[in-house]
Protein backbone atom coordinates (compact mmCIF):
# COMPACT_ATOMS: atom_id res chain seq x y z
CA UNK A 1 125.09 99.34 35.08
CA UNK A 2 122.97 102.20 35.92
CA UNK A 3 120.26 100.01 38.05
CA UNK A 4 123.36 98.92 40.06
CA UNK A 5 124.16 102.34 40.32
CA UNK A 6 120.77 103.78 41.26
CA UNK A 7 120.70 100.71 43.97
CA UNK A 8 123.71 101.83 45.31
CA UNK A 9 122.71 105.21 45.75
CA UNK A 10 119.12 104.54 47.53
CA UNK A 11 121.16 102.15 49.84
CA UNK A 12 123.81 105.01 51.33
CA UNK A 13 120.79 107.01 51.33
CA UNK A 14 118.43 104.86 53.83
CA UNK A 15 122.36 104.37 56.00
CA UNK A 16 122.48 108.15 56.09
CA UNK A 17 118.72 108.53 56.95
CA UNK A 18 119.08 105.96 59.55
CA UNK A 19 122.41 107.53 61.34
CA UNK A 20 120.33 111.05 61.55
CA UNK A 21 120.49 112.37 65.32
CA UNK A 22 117.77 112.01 67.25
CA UNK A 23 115.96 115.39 66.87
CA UNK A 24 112.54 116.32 65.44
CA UNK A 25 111.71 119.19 62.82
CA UNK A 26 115.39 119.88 62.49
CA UNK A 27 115.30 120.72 65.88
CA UNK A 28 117.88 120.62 68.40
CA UNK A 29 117.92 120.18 72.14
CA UNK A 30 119.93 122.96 74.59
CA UNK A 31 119.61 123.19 77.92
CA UNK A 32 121.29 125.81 80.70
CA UNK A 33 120.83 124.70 84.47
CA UNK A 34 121.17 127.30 87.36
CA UNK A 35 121.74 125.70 90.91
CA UNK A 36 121.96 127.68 93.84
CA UNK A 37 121.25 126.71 97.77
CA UNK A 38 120.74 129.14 101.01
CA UNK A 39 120.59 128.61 104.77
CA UNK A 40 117.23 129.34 106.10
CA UNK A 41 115.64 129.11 109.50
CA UNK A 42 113.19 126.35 110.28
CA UNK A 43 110.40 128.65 110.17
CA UNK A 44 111.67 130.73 106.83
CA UNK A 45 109.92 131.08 104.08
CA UNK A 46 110.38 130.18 100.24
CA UNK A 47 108.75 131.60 97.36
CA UNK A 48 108.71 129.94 94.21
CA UNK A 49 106.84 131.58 90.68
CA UNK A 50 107.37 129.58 87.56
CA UNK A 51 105.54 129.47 84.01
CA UNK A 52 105.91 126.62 81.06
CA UNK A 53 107.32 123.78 82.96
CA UNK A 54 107.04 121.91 86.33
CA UNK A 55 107.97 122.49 89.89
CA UNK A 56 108.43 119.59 91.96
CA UNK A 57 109.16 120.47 95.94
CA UNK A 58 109.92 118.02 98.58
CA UNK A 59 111.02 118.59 102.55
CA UNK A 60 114.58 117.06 103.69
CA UNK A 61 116.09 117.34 107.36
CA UNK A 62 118.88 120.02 105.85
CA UNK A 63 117.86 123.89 107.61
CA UNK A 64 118.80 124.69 104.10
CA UNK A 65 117.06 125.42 101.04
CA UNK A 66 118.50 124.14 97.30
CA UNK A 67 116.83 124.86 94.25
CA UNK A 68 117.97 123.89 90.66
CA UNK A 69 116.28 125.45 88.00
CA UNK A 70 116.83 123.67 84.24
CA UNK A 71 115.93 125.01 80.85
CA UNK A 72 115.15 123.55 78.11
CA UNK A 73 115.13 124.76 74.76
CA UNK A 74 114.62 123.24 71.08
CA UNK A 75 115.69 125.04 68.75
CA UNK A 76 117.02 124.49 65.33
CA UNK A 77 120.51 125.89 66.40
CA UNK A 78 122.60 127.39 68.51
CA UNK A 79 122.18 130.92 67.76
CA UNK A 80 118.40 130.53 67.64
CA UNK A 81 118.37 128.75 70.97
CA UNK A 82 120.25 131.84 72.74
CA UNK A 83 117.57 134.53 71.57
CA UNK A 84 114.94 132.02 73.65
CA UNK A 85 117.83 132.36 76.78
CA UNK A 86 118.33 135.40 76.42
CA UNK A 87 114.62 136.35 76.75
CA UNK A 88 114.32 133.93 80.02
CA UNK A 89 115.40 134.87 83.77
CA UNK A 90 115.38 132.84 86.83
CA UNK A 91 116.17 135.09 89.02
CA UNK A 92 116.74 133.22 92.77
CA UNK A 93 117.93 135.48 95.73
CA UNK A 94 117.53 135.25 99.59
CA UNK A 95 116.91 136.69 102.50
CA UNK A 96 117.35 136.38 106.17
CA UNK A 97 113.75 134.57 107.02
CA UNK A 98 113.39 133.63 103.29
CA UNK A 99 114.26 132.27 99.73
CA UNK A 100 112.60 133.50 96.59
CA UNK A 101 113.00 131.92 92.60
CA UNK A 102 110.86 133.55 90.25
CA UNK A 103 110.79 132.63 86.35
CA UNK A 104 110.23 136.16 83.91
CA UNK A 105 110.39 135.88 80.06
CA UNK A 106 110.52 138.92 78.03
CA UNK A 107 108.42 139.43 74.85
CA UNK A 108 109.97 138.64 72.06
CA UNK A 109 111.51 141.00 69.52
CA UNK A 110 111.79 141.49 66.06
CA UNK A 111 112.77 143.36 63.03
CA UNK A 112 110.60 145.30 60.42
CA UNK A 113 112.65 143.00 57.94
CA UNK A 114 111.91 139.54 60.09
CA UNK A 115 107.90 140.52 59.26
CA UNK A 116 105.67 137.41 58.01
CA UNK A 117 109.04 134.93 59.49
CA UNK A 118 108.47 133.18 62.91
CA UNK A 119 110.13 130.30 64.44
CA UNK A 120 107.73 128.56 66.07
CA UNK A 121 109.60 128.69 69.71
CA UNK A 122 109.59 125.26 72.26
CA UNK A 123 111.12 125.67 75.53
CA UNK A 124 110.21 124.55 79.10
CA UNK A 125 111.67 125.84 82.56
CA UNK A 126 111.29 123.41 85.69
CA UNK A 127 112.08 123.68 89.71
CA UNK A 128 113.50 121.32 91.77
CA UNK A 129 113.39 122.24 95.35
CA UNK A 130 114.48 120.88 98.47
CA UNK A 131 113.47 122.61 102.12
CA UNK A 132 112.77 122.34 105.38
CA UNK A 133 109.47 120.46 106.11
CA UNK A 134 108.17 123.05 108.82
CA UNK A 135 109.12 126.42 106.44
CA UNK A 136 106.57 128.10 104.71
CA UNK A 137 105.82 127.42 100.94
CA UNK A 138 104.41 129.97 98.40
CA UNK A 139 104.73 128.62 95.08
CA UNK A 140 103.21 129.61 92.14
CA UNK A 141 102.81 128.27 88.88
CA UNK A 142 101.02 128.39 85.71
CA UNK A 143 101.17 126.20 82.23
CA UNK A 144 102.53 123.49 84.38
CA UNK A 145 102.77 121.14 87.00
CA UNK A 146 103.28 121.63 90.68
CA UNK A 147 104.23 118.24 93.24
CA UNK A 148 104.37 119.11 96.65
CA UNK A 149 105.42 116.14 99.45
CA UNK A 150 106.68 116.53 103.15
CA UNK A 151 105.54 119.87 103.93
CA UNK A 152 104.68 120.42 107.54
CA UNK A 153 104.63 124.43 107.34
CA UNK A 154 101.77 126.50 106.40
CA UNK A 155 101.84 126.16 102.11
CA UNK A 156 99.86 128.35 99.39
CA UNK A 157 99.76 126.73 96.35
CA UNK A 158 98.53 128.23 92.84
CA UNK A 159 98.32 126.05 89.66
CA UNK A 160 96.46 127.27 86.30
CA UNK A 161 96.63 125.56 83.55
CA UNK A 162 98.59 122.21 84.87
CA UNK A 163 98.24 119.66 87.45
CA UNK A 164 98.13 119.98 91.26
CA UNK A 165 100.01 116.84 93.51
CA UNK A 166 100.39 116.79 97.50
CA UNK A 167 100.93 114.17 99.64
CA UNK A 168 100.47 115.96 102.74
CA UNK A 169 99.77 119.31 104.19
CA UNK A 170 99.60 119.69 108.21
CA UNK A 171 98.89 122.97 108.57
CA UNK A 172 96.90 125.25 107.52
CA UNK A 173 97.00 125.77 104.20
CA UNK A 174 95.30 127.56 100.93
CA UNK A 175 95.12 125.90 97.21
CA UNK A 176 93.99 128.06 93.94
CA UNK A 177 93.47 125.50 90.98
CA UNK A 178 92.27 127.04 87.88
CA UNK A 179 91.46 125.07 84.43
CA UNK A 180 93.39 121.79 85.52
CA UNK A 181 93.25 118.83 87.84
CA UNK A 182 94.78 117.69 91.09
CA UNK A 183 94.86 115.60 94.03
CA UNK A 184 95.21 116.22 97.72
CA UNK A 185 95.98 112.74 99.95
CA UNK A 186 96.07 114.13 103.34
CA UNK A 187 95.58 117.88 104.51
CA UNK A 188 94.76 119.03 107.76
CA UNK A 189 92.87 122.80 107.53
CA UNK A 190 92.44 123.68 103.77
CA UNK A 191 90.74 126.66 101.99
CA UNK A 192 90.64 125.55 98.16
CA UNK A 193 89.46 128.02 95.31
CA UNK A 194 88.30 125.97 92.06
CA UNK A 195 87.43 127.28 88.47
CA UNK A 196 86.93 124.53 85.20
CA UNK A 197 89.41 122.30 87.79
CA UNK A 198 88.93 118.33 88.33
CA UNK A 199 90.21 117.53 92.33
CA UNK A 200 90.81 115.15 94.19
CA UNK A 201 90.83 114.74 98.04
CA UNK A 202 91.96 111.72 99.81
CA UNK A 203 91.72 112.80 103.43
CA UNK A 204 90.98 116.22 104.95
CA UNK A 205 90.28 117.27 108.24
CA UNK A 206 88.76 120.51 107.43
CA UNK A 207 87.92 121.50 103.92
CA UNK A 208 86.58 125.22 102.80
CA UNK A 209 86.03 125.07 99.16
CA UNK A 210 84.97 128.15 96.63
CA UNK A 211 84.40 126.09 93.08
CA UNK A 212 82.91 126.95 89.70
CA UNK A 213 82.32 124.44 86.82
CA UNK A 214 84.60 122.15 88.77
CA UNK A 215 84.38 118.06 89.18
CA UNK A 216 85.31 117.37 93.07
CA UNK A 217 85.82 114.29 94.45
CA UNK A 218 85.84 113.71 98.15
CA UNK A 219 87.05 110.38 99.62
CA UNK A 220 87.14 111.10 103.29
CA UNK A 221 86.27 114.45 105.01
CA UNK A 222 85.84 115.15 108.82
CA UNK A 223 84.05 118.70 107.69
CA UNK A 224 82.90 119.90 104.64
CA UNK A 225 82.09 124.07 103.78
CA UNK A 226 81.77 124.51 100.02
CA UNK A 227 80.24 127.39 97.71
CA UNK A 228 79.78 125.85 94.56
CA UNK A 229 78.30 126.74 91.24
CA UNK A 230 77.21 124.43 88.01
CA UNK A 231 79.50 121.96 89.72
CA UNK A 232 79.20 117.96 90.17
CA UNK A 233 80.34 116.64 93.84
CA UNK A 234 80.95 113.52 94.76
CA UNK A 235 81.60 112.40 98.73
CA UNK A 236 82.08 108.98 99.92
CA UNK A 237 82.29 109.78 103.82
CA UNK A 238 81.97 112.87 105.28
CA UNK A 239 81.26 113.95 108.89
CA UNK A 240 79.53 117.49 108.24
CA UNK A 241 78.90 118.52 104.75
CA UNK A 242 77.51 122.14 104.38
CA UNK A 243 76.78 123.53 100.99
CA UNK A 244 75.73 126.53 99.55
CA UNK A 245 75.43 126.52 95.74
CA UNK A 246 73.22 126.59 92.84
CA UNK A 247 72.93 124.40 89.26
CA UNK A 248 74.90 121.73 91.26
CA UNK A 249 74.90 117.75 91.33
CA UNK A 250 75.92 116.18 94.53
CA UNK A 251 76.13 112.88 95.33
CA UNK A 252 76.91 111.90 99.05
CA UNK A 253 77.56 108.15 100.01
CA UNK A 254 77.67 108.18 103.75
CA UNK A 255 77.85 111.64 105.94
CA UNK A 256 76.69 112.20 110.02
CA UNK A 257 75.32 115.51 108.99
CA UNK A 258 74.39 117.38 105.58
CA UNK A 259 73.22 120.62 105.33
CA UNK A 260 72.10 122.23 101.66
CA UNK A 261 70.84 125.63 100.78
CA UNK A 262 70.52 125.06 97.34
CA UNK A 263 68.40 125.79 93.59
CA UNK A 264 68.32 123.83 90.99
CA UNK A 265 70.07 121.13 91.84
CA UNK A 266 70.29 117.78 92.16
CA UNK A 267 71.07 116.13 95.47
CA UNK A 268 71.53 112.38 96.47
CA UNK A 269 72.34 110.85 99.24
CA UNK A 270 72.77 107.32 100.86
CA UNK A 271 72.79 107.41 104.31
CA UNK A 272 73.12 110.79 106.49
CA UNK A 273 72.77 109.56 110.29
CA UNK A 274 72.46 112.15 112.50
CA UNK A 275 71.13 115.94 111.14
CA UNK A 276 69.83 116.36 107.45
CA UNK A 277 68.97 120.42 107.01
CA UNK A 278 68.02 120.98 103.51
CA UNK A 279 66.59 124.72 101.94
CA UNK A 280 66.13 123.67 98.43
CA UNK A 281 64.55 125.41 95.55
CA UNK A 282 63.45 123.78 92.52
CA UNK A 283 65.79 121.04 92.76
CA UNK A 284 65.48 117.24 92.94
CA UNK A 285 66.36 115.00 96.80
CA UNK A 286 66.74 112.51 97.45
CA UNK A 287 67.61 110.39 100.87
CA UNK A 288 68.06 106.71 101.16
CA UNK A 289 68.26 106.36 104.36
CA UNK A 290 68.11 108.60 107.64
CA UNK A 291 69.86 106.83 110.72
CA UNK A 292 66.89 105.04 113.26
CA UNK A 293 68.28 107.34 116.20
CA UNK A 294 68.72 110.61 113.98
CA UNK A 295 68.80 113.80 115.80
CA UNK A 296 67.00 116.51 113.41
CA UNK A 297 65.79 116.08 109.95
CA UNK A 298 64.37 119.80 109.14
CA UNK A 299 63.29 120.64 105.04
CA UNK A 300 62.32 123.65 103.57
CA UNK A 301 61.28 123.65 99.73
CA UNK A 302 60.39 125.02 96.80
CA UNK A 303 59.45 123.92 93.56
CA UNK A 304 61.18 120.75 95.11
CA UNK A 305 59.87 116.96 95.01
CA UNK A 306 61.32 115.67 98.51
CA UNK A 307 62.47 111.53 98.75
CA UNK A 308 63.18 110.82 102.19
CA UNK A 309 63.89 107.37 103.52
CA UNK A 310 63.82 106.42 107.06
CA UNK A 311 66.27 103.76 108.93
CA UNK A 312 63.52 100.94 110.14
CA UNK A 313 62.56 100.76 113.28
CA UNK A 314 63.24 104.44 113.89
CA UNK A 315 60.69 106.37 116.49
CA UNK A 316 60.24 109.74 115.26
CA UNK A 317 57.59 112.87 114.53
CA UNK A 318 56.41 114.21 111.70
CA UNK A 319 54.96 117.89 111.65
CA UNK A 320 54.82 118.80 108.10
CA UNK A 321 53.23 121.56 105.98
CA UNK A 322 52.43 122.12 102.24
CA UNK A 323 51.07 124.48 99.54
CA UNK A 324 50.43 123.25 96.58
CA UNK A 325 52.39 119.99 97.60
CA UNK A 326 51.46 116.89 97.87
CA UNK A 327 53.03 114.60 101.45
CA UNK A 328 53.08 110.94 101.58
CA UNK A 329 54.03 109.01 104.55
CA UNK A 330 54.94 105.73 105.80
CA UNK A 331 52.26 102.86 106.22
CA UNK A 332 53.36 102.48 109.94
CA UNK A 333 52.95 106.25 110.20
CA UNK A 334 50.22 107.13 112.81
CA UNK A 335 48.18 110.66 112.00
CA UNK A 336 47.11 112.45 114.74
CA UNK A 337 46.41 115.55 112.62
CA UNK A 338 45.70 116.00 108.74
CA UNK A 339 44.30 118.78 107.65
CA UNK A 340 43.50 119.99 104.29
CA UNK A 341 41.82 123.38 103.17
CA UNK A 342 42.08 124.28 99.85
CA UNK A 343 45.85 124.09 98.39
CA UNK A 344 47.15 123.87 101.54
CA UNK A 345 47.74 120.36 103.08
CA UNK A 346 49.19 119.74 106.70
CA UNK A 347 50.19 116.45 108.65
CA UNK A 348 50.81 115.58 112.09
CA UNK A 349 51.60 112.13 113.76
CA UNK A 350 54.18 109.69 114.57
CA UNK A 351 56.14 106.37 113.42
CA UNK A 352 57.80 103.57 115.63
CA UNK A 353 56.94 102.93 118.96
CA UNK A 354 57.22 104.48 122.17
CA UNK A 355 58.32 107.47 122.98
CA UNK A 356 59.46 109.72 119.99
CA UNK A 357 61.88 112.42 120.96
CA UNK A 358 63.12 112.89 117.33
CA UNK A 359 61.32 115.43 114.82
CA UNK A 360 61.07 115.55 111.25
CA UNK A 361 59.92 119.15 110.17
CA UNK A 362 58.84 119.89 106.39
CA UNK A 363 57.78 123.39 104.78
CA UNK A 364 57.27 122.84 101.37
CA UNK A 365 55.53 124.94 98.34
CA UNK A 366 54.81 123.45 94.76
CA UNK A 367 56.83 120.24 95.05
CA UNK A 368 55.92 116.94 97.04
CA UNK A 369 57.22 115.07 100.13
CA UNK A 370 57.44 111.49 100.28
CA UNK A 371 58.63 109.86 103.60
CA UNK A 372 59.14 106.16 103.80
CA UNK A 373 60.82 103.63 105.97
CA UNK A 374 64.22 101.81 104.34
């Protein structure tokens, strides 16, 4: 009798165990949503500052501007949930040229007697927001993430700590992405700050970038100006890339021009076709292939072992100088002055036939230059 009794008993048990609502840690879910929507003008703007949750912005056709704020809290009841509400504002007023949500929490309070006791709080707060596609957007946020889409107005964007989404910024525009990731698919003028971030870009007409231990990407870009430091780069077409930086790796598939002032760094490249202007300093290059009908190849080095490869059939000159360097040059290469006195080596002469309108100048100091045909 008592086994059939102790069955019984473990069977109600696993029916009451498997009828438990669906919440973790004895927690509970709550949630308080705050809408609220404003006329604006077609050239207003709207502000948006948020912490612990997302903000997800997209343009509609309305000249209004609706925003719907939801928080989320887990708590393990009601009363405990309220202190975390009570503690979080969402405060969303207007004005006549603009619309403005910003997200404040207040430190939390307690008791001499509540000492040593802390509920471990989880809560989230997250933006939806619709606007006009040509109004300006300033919107801020930080331990979470920001998705931007439709925008046609100038837009200044700010993630830390969470990841960065836009499909599409036409005008000109500014991006801050600190210690998270992101990706840009089509931007027209952009000024991008980077620190410990992973981006990124799809398509960008104009690209200023400021980045520190950062991982960059770049797909397609008609003009490249970066500043970069201990950073890793990585362009598959570029029209102009310009870089000043130091304790870098960059890695260039195809670009018309690229232009380096660099130390210690390491610099690849497949093809550049028109200019290649390189002031390195005890850094690694090297060039796969310079375009036959290139326009100036000028390097300037230090401490700095040079590879440069030359299109075949290119016509070209060669007026190169070194101290303490060793030059190499093509078999094809014809000298018409070499001259070498002491540490100091220098070469003159020409490749291809013809005439050869095209120069390729080389300082160099402790390193070596090797030029050959590809």
């Amino acid at each position: 009798m008592s086994k059939l009794v102790f069955r019984l008993i473990a069977l109600l048990l696993l029916t009451a165990l498997a009828h438990i609502p669906a919440y973790t840690s004895d927690c509970w879910e709550y949630s308080k949503i705050i809408k609220k929507e404003f006329p604006i003008s077609a050239r207003g703007a709207v502000s948006l500052s948020n912490k612990f949750g997302k903000i997800e912005v997209q343009a509609w056709d309305g000249q209004r501007v609706k925003i719907e704020s939801i928080i989320l809290v887990r708590a393990s009841g009601e009363a405990a949930a309220q202190r975390v509400f009570n503690r979080i504002n969402v405060l969303i007023n207007n004005g006549p040229e603009s619309v403005n949500a910003e997200t404040t929490i207040a430190p939390q309070k307690r008791d001499w007697w509540d000492w040593g006791v802390e509920e471990e709080e989880d809560f989230s707060i997250s933006y939806k927001v619709f606007m006009p596609p040509g109004a300006k957007l300033i919107a801020r946020n930080k331990y979470g993430d920001l998705f931007v889409s439709g925008i046609k107005g100038r837009a200044e964007l700010s993630v830390r700590y969470g990841h960065l989404s836009v499909e599409g910024l036409f005008s000109d525009s500014e991006i801050t992405l600190e210690y998270g990731s992101g990706m840009i698919e089509k931007a027209g003028r952009l000024n991008v700050n980077l620190e410990r971030a992973r981006l990124i870009v799809e398509d960008v007409r104009l690209l200023t970038m400021n980045s520190r231990y950062s991982v960059v990407q770049m797909n397609r870009v008609a003009e490249s100006i970066t500043t970069t430091k201990y950073d890793t780069y990585d362009v598959d077409e570029a029209g102009r890339f310009a870089n000043t930086g130091e304790f870098d790796q960059i890695y260039i598939k195809s670009a018309l021009e690229v232009s380096v002032d660099s130390r210690l760094t390491q610099l690849n490249v497949g093809k550049v076709a028109d200019k290649l202007r390189l002031h390195i300093d005890s850094s690694g290059v090297r060039v796969i292939a310079v375009g036959r009908n290139f326009k100036e190849v000028d390097l300037a080095g230090k401490f700095t072992d040079f590879q440069i490869g030359i299109e075949e059939g290119a016509a070209y000159q060669m007026n190169a100088v070194a101290d303490y360097a060793g030059i190499r040059y093509p078999r094809n290469f014809r000298v018409l002055v070499e001259k070498e006195h002491g540490a100091n080596h220098e070469v003159q002469g020409q490749a291809g036939e013809g005439r050869a309108p095209r120069v390729l100048r080389a300082r160099l100091s402790y390193g070596a230059l090797r030029v050959g045909e590809e």
